[in-house]
C-alpha atoms as a PDB file:
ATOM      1  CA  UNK A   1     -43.112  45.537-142.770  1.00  0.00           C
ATOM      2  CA  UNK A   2     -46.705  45.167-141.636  1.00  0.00           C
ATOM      3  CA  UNK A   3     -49.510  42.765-142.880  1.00  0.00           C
ATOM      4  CA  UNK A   4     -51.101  45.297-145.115  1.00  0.00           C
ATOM      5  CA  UNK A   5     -53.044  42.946-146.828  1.00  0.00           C
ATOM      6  CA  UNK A   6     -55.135  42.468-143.445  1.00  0.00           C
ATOM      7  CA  UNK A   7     -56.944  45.930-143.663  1.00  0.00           C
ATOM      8  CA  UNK A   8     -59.141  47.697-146.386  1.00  0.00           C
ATOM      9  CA  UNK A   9     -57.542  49.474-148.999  1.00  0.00           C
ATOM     10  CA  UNK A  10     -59.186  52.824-148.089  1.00  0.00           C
ATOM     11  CA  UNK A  11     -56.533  52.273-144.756  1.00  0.00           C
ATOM     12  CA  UNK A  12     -53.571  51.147-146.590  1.00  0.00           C
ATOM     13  CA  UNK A  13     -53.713  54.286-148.952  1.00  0.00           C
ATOM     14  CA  UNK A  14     -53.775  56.656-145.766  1.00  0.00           C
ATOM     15  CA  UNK A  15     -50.414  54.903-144.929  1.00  0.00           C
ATOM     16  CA  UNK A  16     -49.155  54.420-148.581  1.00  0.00           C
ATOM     17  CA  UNK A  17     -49.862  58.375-148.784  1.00  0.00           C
ATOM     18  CA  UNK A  18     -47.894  59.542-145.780  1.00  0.00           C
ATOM     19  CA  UNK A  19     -44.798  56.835-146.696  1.00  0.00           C
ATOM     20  CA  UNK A  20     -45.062  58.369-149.734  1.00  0.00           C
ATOM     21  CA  UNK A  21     -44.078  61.907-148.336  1.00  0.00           C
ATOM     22  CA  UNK A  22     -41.504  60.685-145.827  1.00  0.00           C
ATOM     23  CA  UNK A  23     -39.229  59.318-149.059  1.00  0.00           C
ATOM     24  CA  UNK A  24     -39.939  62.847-150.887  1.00  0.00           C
ATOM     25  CA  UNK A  25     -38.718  64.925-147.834  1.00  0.00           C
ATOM     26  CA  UNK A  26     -35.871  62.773-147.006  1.00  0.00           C
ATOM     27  CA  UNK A  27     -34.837  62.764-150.639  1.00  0.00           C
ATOM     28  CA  UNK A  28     -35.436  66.332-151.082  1.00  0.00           C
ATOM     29  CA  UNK A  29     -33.242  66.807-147.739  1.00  0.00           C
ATOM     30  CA  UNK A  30     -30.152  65.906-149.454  1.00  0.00           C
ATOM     31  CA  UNK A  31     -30.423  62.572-150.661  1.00  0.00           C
ATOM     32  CA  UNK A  32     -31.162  63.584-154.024  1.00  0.00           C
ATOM     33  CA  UNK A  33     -27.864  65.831-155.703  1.00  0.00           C
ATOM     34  CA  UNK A  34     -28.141  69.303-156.661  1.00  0.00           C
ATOM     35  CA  UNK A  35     -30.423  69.820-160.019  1.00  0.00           C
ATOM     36  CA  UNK A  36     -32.766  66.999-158.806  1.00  0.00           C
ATOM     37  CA  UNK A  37     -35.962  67.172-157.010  1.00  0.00           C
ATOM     38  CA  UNK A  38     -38.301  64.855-156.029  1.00  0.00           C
ATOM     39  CA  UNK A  39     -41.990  65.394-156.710  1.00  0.00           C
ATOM     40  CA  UNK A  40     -45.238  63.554-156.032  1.00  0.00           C
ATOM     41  CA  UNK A  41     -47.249  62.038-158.845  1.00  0.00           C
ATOM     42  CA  UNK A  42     -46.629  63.908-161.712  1.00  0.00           C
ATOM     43  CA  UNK A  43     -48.444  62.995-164.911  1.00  0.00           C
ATOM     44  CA  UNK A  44     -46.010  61.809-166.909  1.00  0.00           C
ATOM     45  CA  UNK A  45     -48.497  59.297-169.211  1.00  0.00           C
ATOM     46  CA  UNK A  46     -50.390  56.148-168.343  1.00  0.00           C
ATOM     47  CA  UNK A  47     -51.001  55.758-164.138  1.00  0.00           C
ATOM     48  CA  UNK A  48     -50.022  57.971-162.164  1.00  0.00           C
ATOM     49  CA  UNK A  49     -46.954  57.418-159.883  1.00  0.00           C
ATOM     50  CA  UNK A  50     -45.503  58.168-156.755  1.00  0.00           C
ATOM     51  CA  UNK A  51     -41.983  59.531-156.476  1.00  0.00           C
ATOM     52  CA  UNK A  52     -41.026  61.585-159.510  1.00  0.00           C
ATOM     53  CA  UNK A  53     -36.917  62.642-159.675  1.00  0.00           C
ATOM     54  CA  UNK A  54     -36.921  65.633-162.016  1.00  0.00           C
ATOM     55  CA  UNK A  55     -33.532  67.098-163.024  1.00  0.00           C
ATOM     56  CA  UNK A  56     -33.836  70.960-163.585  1.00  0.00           C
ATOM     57  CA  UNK A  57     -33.281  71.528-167.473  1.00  0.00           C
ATOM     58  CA  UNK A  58     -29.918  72.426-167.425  1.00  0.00           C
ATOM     59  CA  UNK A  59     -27.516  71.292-170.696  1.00  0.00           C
ATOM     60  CA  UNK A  60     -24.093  71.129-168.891  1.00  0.00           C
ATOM     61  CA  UNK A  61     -25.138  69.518-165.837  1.00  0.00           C
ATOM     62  CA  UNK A  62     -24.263  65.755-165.498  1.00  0.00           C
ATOM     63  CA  UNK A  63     -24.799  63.741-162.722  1.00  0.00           C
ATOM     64  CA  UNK A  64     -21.251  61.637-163.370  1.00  0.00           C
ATOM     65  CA  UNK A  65     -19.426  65.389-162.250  1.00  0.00           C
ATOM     66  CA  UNK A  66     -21.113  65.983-159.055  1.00  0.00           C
ATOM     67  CA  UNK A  67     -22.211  65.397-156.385  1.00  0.00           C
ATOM     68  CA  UNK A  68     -24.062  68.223-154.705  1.00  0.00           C
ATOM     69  CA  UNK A  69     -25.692  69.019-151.352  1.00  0.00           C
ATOM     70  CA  UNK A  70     -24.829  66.218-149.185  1.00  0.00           C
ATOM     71  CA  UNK A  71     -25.919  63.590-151.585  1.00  0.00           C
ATOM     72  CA  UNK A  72     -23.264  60.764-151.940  1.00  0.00           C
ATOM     73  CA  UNK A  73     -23.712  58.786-155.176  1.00  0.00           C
ATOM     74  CA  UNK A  74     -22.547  55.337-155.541  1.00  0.00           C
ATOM     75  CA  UNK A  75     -21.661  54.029-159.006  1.00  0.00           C
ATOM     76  CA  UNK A  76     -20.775  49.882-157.919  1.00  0.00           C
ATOM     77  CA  UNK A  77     -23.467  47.702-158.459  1.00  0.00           C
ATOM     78  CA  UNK A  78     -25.813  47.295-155.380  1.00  0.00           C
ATOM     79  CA  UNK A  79     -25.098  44.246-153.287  1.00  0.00           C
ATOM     80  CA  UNK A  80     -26.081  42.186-152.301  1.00  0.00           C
ATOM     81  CA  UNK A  81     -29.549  42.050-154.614  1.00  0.00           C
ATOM     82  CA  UNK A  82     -30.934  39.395-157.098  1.00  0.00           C
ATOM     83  CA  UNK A  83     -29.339  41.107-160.538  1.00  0.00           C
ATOM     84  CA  UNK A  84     -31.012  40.035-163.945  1.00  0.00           C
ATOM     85  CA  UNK A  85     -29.242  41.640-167.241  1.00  0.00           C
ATOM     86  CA  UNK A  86     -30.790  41.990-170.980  1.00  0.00           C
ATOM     87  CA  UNK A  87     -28.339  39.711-172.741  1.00  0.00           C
ATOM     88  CA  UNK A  88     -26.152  42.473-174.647  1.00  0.00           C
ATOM     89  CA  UNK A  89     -27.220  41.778-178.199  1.00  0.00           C
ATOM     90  CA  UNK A  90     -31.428  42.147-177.434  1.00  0.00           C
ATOM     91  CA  UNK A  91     -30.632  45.557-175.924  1.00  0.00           C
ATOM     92  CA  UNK A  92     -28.677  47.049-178.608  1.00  0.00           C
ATOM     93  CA  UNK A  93     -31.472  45.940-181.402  1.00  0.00           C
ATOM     94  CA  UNK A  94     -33.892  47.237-178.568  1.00  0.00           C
ATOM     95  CA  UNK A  95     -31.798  50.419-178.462  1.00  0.00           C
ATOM     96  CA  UNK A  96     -32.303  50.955-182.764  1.00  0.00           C
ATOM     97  CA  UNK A  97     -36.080  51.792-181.924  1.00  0.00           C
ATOM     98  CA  UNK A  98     -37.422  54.930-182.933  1.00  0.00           C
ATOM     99  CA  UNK A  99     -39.582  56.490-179.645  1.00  0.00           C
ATOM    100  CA  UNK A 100     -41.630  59.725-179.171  1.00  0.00           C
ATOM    101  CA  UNK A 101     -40.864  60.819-175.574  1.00  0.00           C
ATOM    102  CA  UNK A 102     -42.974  63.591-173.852  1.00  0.00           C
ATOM    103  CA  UNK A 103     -40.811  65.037-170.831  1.00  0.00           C
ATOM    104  CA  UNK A 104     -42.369  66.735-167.799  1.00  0.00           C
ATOM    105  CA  UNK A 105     -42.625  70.764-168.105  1.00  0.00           C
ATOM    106  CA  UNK A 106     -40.830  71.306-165.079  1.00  0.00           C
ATOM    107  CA  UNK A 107     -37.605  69.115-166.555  1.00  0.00           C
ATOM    108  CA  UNK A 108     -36.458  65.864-167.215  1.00  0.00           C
ATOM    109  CA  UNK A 109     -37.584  63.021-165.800  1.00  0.00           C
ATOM    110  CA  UNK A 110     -35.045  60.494-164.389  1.00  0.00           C
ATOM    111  CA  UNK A 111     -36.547  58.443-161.935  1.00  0.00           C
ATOM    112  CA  UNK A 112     -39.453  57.033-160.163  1.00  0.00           C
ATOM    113  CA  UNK A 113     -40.558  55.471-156.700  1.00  0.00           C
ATOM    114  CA  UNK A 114     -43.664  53.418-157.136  1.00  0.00           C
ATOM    115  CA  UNK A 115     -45.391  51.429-154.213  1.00  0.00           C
ATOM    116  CA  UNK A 116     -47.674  48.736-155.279  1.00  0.00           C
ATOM    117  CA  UNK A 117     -51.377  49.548-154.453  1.00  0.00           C
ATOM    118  CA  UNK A 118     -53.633  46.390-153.732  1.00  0.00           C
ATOM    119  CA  UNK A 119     -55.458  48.520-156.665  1.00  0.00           C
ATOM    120  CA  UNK A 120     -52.513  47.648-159.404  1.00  0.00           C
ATOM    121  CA  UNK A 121     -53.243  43.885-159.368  1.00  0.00           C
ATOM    122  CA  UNK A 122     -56.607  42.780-158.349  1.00  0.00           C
ATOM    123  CA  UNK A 123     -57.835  42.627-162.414  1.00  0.00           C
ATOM    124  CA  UNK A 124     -56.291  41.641-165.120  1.00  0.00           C
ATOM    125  CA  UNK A 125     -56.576  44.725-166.888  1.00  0.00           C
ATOM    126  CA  UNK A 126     -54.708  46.870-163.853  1.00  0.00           C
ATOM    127  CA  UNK A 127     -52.337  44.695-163.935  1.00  0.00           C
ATOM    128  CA  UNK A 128     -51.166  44.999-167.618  1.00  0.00           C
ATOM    129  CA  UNK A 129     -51.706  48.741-167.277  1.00  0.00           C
ATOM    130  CA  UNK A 130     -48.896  48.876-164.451  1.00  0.00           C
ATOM    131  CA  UNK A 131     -46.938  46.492-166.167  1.00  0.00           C
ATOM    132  CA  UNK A 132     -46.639  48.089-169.078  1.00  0.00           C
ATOM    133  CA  UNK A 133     -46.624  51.616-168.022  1.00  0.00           C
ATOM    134  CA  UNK A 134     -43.430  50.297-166.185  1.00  0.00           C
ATOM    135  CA  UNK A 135     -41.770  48.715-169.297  1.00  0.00           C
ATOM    136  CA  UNK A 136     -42.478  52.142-171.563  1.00  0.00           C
ATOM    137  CA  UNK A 137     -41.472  53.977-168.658  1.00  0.00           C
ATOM    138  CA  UNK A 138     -37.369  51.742-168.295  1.00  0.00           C
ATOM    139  CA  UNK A 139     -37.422  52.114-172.639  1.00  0.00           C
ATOM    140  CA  UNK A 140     -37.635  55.596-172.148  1.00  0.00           C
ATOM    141  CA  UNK A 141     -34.622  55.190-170.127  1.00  0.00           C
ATOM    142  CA  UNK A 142     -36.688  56.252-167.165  1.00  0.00           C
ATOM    143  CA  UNK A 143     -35.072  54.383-163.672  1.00  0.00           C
ATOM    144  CA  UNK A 144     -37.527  52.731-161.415  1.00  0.00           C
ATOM    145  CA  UNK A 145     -37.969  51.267-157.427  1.00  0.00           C
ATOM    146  CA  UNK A 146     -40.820  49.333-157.596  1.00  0.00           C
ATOM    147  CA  UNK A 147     -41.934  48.417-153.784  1.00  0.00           C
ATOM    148  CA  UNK A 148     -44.629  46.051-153.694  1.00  0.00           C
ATOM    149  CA  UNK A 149     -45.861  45.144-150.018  1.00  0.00           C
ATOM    150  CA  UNK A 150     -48.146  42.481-151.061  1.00  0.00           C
ATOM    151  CA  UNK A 151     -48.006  39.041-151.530  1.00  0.00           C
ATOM    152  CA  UNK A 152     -48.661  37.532-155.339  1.00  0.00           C
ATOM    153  CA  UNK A 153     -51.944  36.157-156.607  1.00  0.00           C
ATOM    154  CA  UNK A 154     -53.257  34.614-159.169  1.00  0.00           C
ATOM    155  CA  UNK A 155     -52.494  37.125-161.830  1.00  0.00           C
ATOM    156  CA  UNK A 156     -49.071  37.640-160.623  1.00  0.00           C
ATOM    157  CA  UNK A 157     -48.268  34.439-159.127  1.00  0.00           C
ATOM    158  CA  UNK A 158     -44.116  34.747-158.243  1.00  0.00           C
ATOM    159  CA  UNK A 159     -44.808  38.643-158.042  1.00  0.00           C
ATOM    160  CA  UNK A 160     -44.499  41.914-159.622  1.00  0.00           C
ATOM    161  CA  UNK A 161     -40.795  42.064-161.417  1.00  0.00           C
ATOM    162  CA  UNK A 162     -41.517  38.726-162.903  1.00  0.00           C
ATOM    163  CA  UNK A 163     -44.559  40.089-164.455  1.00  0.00           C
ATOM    164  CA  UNK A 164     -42.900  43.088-165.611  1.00  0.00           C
ATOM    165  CA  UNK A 165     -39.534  41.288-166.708  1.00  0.00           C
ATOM    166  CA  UNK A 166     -41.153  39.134-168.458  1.00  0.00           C
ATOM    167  CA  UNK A 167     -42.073  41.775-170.749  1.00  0.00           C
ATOM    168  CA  UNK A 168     -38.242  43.126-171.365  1.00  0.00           C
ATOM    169  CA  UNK A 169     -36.634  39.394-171.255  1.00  0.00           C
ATOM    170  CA  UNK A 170     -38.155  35.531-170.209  1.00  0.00           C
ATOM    171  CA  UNK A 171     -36.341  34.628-166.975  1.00  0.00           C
ATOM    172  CA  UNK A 172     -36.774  31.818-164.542  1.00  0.00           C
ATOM    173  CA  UNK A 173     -37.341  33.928-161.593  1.00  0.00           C
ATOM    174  CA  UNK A 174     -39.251  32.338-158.446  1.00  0.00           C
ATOM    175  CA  UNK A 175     -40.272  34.090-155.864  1.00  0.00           C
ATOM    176  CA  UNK A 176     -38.841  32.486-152.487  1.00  0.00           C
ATOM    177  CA  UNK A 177     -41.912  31.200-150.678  1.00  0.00           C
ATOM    178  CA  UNK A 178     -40.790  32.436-147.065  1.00  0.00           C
ATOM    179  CA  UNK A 179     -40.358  36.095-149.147  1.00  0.00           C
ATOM    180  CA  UNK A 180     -43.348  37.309-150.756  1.00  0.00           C
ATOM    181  CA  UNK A 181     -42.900  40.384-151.211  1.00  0.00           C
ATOM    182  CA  UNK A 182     -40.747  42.354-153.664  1.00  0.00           C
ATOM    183  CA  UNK A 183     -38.484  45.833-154.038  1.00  0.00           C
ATOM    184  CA  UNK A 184     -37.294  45.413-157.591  1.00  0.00           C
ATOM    185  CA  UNK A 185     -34.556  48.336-158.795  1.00  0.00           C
ATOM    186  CA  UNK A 186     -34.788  49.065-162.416  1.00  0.00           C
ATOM    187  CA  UNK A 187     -31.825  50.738-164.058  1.00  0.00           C
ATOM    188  CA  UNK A 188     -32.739  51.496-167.779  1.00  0.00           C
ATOM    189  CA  UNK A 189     -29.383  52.383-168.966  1.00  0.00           C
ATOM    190  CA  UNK A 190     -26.803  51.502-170.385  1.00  0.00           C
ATOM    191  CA  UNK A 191     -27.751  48.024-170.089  1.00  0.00           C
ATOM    192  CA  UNK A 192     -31.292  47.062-168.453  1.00  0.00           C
ATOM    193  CA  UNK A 193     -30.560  45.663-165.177  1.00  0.00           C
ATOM    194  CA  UNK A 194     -33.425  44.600-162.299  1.00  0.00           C
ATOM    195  CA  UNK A 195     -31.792  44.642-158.533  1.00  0.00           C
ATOM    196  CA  UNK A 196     -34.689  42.122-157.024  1.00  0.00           C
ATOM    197  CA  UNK A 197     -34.731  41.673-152.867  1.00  0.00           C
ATOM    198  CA  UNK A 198     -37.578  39.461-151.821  1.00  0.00           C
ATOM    199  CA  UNK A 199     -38.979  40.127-148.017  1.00  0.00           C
ATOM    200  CA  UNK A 200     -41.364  39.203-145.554  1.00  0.00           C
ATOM    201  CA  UNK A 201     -44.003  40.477-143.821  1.00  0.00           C
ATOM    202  CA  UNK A 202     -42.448  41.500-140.123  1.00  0.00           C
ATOM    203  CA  UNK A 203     -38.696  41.701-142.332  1.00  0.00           C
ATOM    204  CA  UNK A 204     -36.861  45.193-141.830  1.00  0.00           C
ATOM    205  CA  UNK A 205     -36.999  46.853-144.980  1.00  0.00           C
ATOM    206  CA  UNK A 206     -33.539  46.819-147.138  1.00  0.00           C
ATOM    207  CA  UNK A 207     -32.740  49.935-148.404  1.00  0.00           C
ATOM    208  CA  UNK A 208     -32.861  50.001-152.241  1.00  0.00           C
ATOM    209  CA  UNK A 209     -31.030  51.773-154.972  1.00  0.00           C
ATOM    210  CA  UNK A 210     -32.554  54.326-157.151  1.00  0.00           C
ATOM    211  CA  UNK A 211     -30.466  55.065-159.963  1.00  0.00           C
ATOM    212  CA  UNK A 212     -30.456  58.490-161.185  1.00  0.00           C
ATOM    213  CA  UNK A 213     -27.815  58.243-164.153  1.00  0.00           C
ATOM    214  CA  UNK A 214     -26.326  55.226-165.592  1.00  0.00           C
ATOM    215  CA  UNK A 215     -24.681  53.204-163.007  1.00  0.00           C
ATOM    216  CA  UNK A 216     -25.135  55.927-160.418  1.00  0.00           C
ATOM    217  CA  UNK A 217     -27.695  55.737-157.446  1.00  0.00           C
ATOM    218  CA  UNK A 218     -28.678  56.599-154.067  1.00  0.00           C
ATOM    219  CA  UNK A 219     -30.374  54.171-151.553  1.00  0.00           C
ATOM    220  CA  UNK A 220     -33.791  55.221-150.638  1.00  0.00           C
ATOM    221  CA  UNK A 221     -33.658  54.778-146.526  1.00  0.00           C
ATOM    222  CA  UNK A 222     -37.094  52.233-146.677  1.00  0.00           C
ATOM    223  CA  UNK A 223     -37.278  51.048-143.643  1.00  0.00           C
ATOM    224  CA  UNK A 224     -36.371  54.336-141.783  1.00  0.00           C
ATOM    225  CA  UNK A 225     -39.145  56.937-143.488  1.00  0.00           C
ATOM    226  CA  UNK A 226     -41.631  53.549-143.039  1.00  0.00           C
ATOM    227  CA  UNK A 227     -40.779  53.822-139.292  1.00  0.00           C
ATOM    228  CA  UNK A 228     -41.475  57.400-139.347  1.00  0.00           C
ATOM    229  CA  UNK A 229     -45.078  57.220-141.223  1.00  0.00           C
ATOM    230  CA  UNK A 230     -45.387  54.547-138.643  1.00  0.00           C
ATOM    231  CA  UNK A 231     -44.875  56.089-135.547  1.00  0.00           C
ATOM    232  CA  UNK A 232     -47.580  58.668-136.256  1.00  0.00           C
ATOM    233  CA  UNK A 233     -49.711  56.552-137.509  1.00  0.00           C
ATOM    234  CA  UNK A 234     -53.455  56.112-134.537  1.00  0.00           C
ATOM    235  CA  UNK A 235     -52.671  53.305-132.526  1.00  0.00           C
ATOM    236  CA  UNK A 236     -56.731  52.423-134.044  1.00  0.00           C
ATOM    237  CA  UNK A 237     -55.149  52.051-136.777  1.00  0.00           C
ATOM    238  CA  UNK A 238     -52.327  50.400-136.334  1.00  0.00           C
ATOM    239  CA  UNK A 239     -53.601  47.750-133.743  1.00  0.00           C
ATOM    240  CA  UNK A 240     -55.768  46.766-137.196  1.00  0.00           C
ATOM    241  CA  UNK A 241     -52.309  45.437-138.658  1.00  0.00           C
ATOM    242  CA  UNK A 242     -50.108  44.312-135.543  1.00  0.00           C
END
């Protein structure tokens, strides 16, 4: 990971845009198992995001029967990651609330890739727009891979999932202060559970889970479709960050 904090954000967006597609093709590629597509920001309410997973609307299909394409999913729990859990009793009084969900046209949606936009955090106001956007988004039992490559500040001081888990359930989180940057995993059901991996700025980037069903995910190949955008990226441009 580059210092992306060292560059306008007009120049990080031309990156964040092409990173963007290099996760969509390699999920769409056969990452992702049959019924599933990835899509780029589809309005789903609130901000837009990144990486939408749609599954095709199709009653029998379940994602615990197949496995499609050459996907492989994985149903242990990602390790080795930071896990927090919802204590068991504040989820299932969480669970008895009443919610009016509107789904995408094309089908449901099941997950999202979001990467953090300087944008998301410099006010006070974007900042509780993305964090709650995120929290309606994991009690609609929507997953979530939150990738945030910049450091906190003042309105997020140990970082993005402590601002957001916060909101679901107080936890003493710190944010490591050789690590400042975050790629939190949110899987809404059955339980809410946040997979956290700090990392640094000139860190490879660990490849994260993106859970698509329950305990079943994928890892989303970071650090290889960064290294892709990358390499194409004008040496102009990338001389600005080296």
């Amino acid at each position: 990971m580059h210092d992306w904090s060292r560059v306008t954000p007009g120049i990080y967006h031309n990156f964040h845009y092409r990173w963007i597609a290099a996760m969509i093709d390699r999920l769409n590629a056969g990452l992702l198992p049959k019924g599933l597509i990835a899509m780029a920001e589809q309005v789903i309410g609130g901000p837009e995001p990144d990486v939408v997973a749609l599954q095709q609307n199709n009653p029998g299909s379940s994602l615990e029967s197949t496995t499609g394409g050459m996907a492989t999913l994985a149903q242990a729990p990602p390790q080795p990651k930071t896990q927090f859990v919802i204590p068991a009793d504040a989820e299932r009084y969480a669970a008895k609330a009443n919610r009016i969900v509107v789904r995408h046209p094309v089908g449901r949606v099941v997950a999202i890739v979001e990467v953090v936009s300087p944008g998301n955090k410099d006010t006070r106001h974007a900042l509780r727009s993305f964090v709650e956007k995120t929290v309606d988004l994991l009690y609609d039992n929507v997953n979530l891979l939150i990738i945030d490559p910049f450091p906190p500040n003042p309105r997020n001081p140990q970082g993005i999932h402590k601002a957001i888990w916060d909101e679901i359930c107080e936890d003493a989180f710190v944010l490591p202060a050789d690590r400042p940057l975050t790629l939190a995993a949110y899987q809404a059901a059955p339980i809410k559970t946040a997979y956290v991996e700090p990392f640094a700025v000139g860190q490879t980037i660990p490849d994260m889970p993106l859970f698509l069903q329950n305990s079943f995910y994928i890892n989303v190949p970071l650090e290889a479709t960064y290294m892709d955008t990358w390499s194409v990226l004008p040496q102009t441009l990338r001389d600005l960050v080296l």
